[in-house]
Protein backbone atom coordinates (compact mmCIF):
# COMPACT_ATOMS: atom_id res chain seq x y z
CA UNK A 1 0.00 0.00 0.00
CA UNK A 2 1.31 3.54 -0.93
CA UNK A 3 1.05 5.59 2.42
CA UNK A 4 0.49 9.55 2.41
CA UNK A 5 2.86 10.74 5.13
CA UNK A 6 2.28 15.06 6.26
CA UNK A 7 4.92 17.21 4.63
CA UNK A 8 5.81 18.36 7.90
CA UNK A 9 7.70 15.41 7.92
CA UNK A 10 8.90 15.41 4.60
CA UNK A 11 12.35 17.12 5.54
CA UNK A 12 13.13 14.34 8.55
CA UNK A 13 14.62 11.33 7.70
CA UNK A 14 16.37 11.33 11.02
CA UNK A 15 19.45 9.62 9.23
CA UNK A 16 22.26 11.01 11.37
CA UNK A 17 20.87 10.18 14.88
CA UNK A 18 19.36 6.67 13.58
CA UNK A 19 23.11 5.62 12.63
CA UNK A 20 24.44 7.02 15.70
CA UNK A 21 22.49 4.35 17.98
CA UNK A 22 23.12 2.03 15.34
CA UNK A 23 26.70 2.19 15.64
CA UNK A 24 26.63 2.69 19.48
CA UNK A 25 24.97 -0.36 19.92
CA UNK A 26 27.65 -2.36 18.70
CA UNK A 27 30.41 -3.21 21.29
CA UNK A 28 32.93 -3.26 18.36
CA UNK A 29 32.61 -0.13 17.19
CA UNK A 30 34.58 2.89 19.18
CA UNK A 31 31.99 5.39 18.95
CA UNK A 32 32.95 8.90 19.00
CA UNK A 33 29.22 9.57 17.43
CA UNK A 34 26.76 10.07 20.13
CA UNK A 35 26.33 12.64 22.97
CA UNK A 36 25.63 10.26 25.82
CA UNK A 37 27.19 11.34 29.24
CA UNK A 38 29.97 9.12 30.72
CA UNK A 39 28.71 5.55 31.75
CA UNK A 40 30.69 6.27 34.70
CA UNK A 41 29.35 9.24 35.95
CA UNK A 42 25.76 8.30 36.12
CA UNK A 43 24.77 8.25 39.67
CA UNK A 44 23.17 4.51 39.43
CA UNK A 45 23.28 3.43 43.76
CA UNK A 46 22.24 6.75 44.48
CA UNK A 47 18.84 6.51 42.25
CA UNK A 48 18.78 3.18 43.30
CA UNK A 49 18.53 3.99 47.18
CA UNK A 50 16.00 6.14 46.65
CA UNK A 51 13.73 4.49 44.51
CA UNK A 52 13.84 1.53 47.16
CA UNK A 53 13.20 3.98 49.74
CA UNK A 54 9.61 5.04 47.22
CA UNK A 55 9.01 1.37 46.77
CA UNK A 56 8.91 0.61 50.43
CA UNK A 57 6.01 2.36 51.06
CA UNK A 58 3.41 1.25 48.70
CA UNK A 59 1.02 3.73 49.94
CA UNK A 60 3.60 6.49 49.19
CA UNK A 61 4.66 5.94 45.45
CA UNK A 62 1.08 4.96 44.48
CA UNK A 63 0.49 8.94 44.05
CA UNK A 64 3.90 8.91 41.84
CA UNK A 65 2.48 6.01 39.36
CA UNK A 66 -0.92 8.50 39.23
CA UNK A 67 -1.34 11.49 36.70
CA UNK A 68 -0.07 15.07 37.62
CA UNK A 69 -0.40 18.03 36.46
CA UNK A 70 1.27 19.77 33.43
CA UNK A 71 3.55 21.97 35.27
CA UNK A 72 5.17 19.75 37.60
CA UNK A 73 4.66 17.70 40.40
CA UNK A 74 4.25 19.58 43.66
CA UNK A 75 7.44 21.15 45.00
CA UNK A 76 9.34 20.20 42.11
CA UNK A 77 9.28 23.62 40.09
CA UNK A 78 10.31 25.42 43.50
CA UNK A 79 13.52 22.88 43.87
CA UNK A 80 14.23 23.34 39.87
CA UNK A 81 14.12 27.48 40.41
CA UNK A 82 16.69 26.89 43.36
CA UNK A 83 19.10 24.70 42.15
CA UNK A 84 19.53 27.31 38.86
CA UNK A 85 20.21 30.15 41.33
CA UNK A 86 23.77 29.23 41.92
CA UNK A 87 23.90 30.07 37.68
CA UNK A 88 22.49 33.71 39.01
CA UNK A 89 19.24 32.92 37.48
CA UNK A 90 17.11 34.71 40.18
CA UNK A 91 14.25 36.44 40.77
CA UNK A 92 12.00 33.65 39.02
CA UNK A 93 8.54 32.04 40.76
CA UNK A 94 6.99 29.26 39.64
CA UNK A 95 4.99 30.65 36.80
CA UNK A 96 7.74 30.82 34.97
CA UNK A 97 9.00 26.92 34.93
CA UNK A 98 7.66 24.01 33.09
CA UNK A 99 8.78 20.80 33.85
CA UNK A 100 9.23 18.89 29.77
CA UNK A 101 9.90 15.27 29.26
CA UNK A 102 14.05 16.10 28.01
CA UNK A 103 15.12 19.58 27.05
CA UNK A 104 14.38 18.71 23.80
CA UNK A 105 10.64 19.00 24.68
CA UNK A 106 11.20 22.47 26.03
CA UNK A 107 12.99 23.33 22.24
CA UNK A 108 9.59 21.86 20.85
CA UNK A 109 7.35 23.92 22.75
CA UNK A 110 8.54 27.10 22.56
CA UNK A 111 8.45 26.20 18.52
CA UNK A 112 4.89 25.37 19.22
CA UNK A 113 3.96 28.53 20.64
CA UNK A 114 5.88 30.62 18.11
CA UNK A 115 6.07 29.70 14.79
CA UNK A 116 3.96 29.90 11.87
CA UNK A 117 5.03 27.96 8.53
CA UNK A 118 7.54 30.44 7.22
CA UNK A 119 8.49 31.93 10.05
CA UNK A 120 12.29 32.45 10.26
CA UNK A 121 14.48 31.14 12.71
CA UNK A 122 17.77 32.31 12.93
CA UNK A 123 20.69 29.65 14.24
CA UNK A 124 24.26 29.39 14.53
CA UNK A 125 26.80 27.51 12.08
CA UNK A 126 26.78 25.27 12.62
CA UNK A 127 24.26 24.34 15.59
CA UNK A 128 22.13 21.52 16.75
CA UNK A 129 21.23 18.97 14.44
CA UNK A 130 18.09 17.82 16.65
CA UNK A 131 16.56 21.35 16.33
CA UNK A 132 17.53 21.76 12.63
CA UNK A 133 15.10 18.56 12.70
CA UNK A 134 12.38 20.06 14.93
CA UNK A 135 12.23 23.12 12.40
CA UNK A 136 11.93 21.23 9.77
CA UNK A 137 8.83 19.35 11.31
CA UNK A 138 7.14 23.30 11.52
CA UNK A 139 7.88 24.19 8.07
CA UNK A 140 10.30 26.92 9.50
CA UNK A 141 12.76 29.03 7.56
CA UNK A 142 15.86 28.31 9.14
CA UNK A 143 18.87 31.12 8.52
CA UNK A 144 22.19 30.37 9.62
CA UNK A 145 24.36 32.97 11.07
CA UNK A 146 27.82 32.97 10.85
CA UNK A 147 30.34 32.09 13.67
CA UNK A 148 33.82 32.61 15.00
CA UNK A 149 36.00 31.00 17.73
CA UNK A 150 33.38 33.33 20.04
CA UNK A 151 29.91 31.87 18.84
CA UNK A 152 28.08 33.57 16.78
CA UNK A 153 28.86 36.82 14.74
CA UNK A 154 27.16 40.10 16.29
CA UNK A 155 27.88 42.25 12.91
CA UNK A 156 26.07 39.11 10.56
CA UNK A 157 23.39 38.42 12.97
CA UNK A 158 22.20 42.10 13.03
CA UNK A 159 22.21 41.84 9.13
CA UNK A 160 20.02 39.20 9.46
CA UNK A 161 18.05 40.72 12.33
CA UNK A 162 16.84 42.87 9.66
CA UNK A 163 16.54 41.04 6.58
CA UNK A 164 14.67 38.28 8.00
CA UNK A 165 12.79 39.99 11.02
CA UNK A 166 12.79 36.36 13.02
CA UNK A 167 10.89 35.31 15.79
CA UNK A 168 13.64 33.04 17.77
CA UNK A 169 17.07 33.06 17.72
CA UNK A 170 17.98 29.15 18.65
CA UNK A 171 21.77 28.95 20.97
CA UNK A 172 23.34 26.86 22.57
CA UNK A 173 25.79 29.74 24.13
CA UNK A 174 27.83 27.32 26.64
CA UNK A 175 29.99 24.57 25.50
CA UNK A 176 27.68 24.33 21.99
CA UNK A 177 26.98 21.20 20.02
CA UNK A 178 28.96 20.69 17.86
CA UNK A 179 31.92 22.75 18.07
CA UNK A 180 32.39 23.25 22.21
CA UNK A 181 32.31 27.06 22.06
CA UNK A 182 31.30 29.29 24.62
CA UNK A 183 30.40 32.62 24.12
CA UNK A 184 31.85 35.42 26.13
CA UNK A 185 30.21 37.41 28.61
CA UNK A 186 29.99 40.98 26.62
CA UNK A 187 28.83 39.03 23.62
CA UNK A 188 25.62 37.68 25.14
CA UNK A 189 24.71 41.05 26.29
CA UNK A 190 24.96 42.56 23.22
CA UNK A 191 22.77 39.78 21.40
CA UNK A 192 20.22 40.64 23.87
CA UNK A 193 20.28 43.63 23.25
CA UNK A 194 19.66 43.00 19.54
CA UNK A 195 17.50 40.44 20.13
CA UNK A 196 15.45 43.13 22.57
CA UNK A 197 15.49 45.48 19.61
CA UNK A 198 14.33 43.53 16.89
CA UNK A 199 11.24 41.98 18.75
CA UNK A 200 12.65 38.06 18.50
CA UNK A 201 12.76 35.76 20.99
CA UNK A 202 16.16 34.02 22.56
CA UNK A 203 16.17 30.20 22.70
CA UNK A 204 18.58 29.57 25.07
CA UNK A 205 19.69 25.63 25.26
CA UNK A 206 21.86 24.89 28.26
CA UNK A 207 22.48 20.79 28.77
CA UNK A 208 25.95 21.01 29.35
CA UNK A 209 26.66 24.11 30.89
CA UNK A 210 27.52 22.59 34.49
CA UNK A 211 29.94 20.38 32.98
CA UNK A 212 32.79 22.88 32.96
CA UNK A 213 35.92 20.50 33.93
CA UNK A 214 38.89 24.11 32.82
CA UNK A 215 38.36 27.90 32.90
CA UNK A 216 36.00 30.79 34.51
CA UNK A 217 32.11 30.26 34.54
CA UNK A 218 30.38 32.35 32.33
CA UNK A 219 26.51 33.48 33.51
CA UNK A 220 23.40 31.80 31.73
CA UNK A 221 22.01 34.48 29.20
CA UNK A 222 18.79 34.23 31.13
CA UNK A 223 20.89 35.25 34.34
CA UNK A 224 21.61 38.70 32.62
CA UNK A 225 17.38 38.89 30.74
CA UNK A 226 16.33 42.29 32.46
CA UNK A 227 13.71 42.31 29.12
CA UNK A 228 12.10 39.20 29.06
CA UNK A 229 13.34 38.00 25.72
CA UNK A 230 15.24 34.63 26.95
CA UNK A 231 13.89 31.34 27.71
CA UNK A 232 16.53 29.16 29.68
CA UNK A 233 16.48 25.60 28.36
CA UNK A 234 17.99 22.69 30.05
CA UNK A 235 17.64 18.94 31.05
CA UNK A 236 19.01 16.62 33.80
CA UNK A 237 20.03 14.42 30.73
CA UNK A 238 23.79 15.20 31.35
CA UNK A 239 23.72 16.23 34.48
CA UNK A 240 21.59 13.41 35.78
CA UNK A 241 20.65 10.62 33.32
CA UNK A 242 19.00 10.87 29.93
CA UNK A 243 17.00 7.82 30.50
CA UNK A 244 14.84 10.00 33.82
CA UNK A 245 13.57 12.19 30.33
CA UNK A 246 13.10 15.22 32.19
CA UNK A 247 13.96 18.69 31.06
CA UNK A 248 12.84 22.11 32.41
CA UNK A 249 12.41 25.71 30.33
CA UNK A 250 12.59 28.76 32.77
CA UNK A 251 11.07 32.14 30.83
CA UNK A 252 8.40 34.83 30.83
CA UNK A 253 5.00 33.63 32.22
CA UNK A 254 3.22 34.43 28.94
CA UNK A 255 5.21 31.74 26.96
CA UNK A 256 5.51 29.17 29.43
CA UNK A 257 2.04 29.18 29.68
CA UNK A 258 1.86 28.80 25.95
CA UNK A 259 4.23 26.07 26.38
CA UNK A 260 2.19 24.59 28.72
CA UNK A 261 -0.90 24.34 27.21
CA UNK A 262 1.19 22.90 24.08
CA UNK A 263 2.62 20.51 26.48
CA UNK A 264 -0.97 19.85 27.49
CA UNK A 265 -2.06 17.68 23.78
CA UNK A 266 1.32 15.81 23.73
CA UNK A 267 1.93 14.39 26.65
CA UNK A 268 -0.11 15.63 29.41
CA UNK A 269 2.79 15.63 31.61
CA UNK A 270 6.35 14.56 32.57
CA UNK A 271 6.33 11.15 33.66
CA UNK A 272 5.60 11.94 37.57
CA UNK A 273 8.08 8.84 38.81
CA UNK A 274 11.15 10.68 36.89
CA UNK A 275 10.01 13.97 38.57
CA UNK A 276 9.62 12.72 42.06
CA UNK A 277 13.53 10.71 41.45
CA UNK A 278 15.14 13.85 40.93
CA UNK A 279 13.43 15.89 43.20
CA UNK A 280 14.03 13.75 45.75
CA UNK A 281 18.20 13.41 44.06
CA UNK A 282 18.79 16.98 44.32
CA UNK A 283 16.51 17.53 47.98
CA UNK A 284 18.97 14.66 49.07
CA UNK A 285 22.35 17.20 48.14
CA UNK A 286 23.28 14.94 45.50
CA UNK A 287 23.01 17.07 42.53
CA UNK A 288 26.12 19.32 42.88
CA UNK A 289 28.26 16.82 44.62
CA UNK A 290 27.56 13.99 41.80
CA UNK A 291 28.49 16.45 38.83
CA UNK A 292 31.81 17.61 40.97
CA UNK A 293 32.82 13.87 41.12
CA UNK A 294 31.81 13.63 37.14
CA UNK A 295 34.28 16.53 35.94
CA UNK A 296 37.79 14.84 36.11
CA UNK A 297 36.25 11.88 34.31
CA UNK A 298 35.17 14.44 31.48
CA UNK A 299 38.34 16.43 31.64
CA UNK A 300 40.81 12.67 31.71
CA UNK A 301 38.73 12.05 27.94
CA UNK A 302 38.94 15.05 26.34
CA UNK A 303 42.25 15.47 27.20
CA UNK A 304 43.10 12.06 25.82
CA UNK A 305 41.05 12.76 22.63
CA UNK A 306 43.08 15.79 22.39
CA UNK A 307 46.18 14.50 22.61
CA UNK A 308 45.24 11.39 20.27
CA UNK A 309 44.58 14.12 17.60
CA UNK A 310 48.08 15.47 17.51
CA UNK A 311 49.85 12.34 17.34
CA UNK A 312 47.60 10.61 14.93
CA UNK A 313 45.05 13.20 12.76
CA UNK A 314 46.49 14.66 9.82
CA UNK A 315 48.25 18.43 10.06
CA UNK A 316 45.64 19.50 7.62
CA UNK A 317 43.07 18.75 11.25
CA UNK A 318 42.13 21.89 13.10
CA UNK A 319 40.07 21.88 15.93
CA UNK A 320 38.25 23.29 18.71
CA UNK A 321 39.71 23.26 22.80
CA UNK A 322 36.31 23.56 24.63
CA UNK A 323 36.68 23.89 28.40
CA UNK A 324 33.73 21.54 29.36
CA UNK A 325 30.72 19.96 27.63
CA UNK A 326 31.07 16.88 25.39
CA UNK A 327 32.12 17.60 22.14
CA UNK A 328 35.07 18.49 19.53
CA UNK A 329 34.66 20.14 16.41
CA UNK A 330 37.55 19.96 13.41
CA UNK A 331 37.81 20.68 10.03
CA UNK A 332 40.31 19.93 7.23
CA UNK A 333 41.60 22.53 6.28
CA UNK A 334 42.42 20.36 2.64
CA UNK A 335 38.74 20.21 1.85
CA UNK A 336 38.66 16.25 2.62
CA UNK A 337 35.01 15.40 2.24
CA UNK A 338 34.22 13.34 5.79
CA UNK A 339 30.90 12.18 4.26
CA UNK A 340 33.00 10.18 1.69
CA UNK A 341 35.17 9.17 4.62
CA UNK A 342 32.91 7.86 6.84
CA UNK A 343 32.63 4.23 5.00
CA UNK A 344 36.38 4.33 5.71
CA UNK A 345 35.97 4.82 8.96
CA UNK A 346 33.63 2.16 9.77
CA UNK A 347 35.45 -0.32 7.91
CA UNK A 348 38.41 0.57 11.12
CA UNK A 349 35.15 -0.12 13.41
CA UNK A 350 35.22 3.66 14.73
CA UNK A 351 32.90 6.19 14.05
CA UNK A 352 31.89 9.97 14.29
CA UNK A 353 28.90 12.37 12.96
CA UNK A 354 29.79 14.68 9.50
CA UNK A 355 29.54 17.74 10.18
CA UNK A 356 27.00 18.33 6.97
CA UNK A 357 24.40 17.91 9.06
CA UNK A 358 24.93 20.49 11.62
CA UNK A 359 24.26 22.93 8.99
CA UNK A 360 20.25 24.55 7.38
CA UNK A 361 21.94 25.36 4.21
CA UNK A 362 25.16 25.98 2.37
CA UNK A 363 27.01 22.85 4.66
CA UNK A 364 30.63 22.17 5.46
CA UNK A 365 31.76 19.12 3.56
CA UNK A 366 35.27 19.48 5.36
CA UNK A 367 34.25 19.05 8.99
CA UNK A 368 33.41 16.48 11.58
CA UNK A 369 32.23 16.27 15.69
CA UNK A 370 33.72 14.21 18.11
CA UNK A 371 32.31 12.73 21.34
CA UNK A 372 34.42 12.63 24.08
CA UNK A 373 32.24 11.30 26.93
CA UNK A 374 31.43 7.54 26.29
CA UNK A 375 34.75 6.07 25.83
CA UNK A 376 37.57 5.17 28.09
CA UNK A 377 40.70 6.50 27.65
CA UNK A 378 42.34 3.08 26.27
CA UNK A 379 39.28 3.44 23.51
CA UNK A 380 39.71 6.95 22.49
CA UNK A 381 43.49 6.09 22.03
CA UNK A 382 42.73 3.27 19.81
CA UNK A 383 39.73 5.00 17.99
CA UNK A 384 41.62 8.05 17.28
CA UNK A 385 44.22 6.27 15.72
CA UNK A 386 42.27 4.43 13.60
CA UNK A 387 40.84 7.30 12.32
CA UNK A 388 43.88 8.98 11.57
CA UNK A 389 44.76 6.09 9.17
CA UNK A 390 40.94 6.21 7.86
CA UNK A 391 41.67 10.12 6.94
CA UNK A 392 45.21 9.44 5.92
């Protein structure tokens, strides 16, 4: 039978991320694909002790196997809006959290509430591949901005600012995927300040800000919103574990309750045992002490995938240093195609995501990212120099 699919979905064929679990699945294969957190830093007794301390009582956890309401279990939004204050995101109440199954719903949402087909959305270069996705799905005109070693260009994303007159700028201002940048201080000040002037709407994605393992802290945009044009997205997916699917989006009480009532004819709500396990992991002091324990795992990998590069990866290789997060971004500065390389690289049973499809339009053939997080540092050794005799 010939099936008549929407053309909102015509532009997903969710090829990158399908191969990525493909590949990750497979013991064999060193996987430098994904952007799971470290096997190692996911805080597996301490869950464990406390959902046997819920499963104990039956009477108890009965109420957490029950519906809830769309916001967020009871208590949980007040916990979420005090464990961001340390970030110097203050000043919030509860009207203006919703708890989202993943960050990604959060991204979704706010889409939901904004955009008509045709509506521009301005994005970095490159930037998210999951929300290039999520645009396509709302028929969205998606403009790329140029970027530097900084983030994203201030002179080409006023140009665009007014050519295009968008309602959301998508960013992913701290430790980005894919390249690892963060974006200074004065520069997030002055893009909302443009964003302020031109009417649009900052989408501000945030799941790996707290894993900063080198360098000074730099302050959530929302921390610095005096004009109510950022919406602080993040996820205990990272920080946590991405299997709890629970994300939160902190912004102006208009659009959250948008967001909510979008939330409302998807899912209802956030599954309500996830919520009450992490309410209970971060009431319980874990939150802060488990990602402090995390960082010299992250900081041992990357700095073995970094110095894998310059003994095996071609001269023609350059590359981003990031300071935390998950990711490295390089490009060949030959033009090597690392589409065309890829086969290459599987054939040496090691694998990583072209950087084509971090891009809306006009894509990098010459680039690649690499995840850190999810090997050992015997792995990335051996991975990395397999794929310096795949690209040599």
């Amino acid at each position: 039978m010939d099936y008549t699919f929407s053309k909102a979905l015509a532009g997903m064929n969710g090829t990158a991320t399908r191969e990525i679990f493909k590949l990750t699945s497979k013991p064999e294969v060193i996987s430098f694909a994904g952007g799971l957190p470290a096997g190692d830093a996911l805080p597996v007794q301490q869950l464990s002790e406390i959902a046997s301390e819920f499963f104990y009582d039956p009477s108890a956890v009965r109420g957490m196997l029950q519906y809830s309401v769309t916001e967020g279990i009871p208590g949980f939004r007040e916990v979420v809006l005090e464990q961001v204050k340390d970030l110097g995101i203050i000043g919030q109440t509860v009207e203006n959290v919703l708890i989202t199954s993943g960050g990604g719903q959060g991204l979704d949402l706010l889409c939901k509430a904004f955009l008509d087909p045709g509506d521009a959305v301005l994005v970095e270069r490159p930037t998210f591949l999951g929300f290039l996705q999520t645009l396509n799905s709302y028929n969205a005109r998606t403009v790329g901005v140029e970027a530097d070693e900084c983030g994203i260009d201030l002179a080409d994303l006023e140009g665009k600012l007014l050519e295009y007159h968008p309602k959301l700028i998508y960013l992913i201002p701290t430790f980005s995927n894919p390249t690892g940048k963060t974006c200074p201080l004065e520069r997030r000040k002055a893009i909302i300040e443009l964003a302020s002037r031109h009417g649009a709407i900052i989408m501000e994605d945030d799941p790996y800000g707290r894993l900063r393992f080198s360098g000074e802290a730099v302050a959530p945009m929302k921390a610095m919103d005096e004009r109510g044009v950022v919406v602080y997205v993040s996820s205990f997916s990272k920080t946590i574990s991405p299997g709890l699917r629970c994300g939160f989006s902190i912004g102006p009480s208009e659009i959250i309750r948008k967001m909510t009532i979008g939330k409302q004819g998807v899912d209802l709500h956030t599954a309500t045992l996830s919520q009450h396990l992490i309410k209970r992991y971060i009431e319980k002091e874990f939150f802060l002490s488990n990602i402090k324990r995390s960082l010299p795992i992250y900081k041992e990998r990357k700095d073995a995938m970094m110095n894998a590069i310059k003994r095996y990866m071609p001269d023609s290789f350059k590359h981003t240093d990031p300071e935390g997060g998950l990711f490295i971004w390089g490009e060949f500065m030959d033009g090597t195609d690392t589409s065309a390389k890829f086969p290459f690289a599987i054939e040496k049973k090691v694998a990583y995501i072209q950087g084509e499809v971090f891009y809306a339009e006009n894509a990098k053939k010459n680039a690649l990212r690499l995840n850190y997080s999810n090997e050992s540092p015997e792995r990335i050794e051996a991975g990395m120099k397999a794929l310096g005799q795949a690209f040599s």
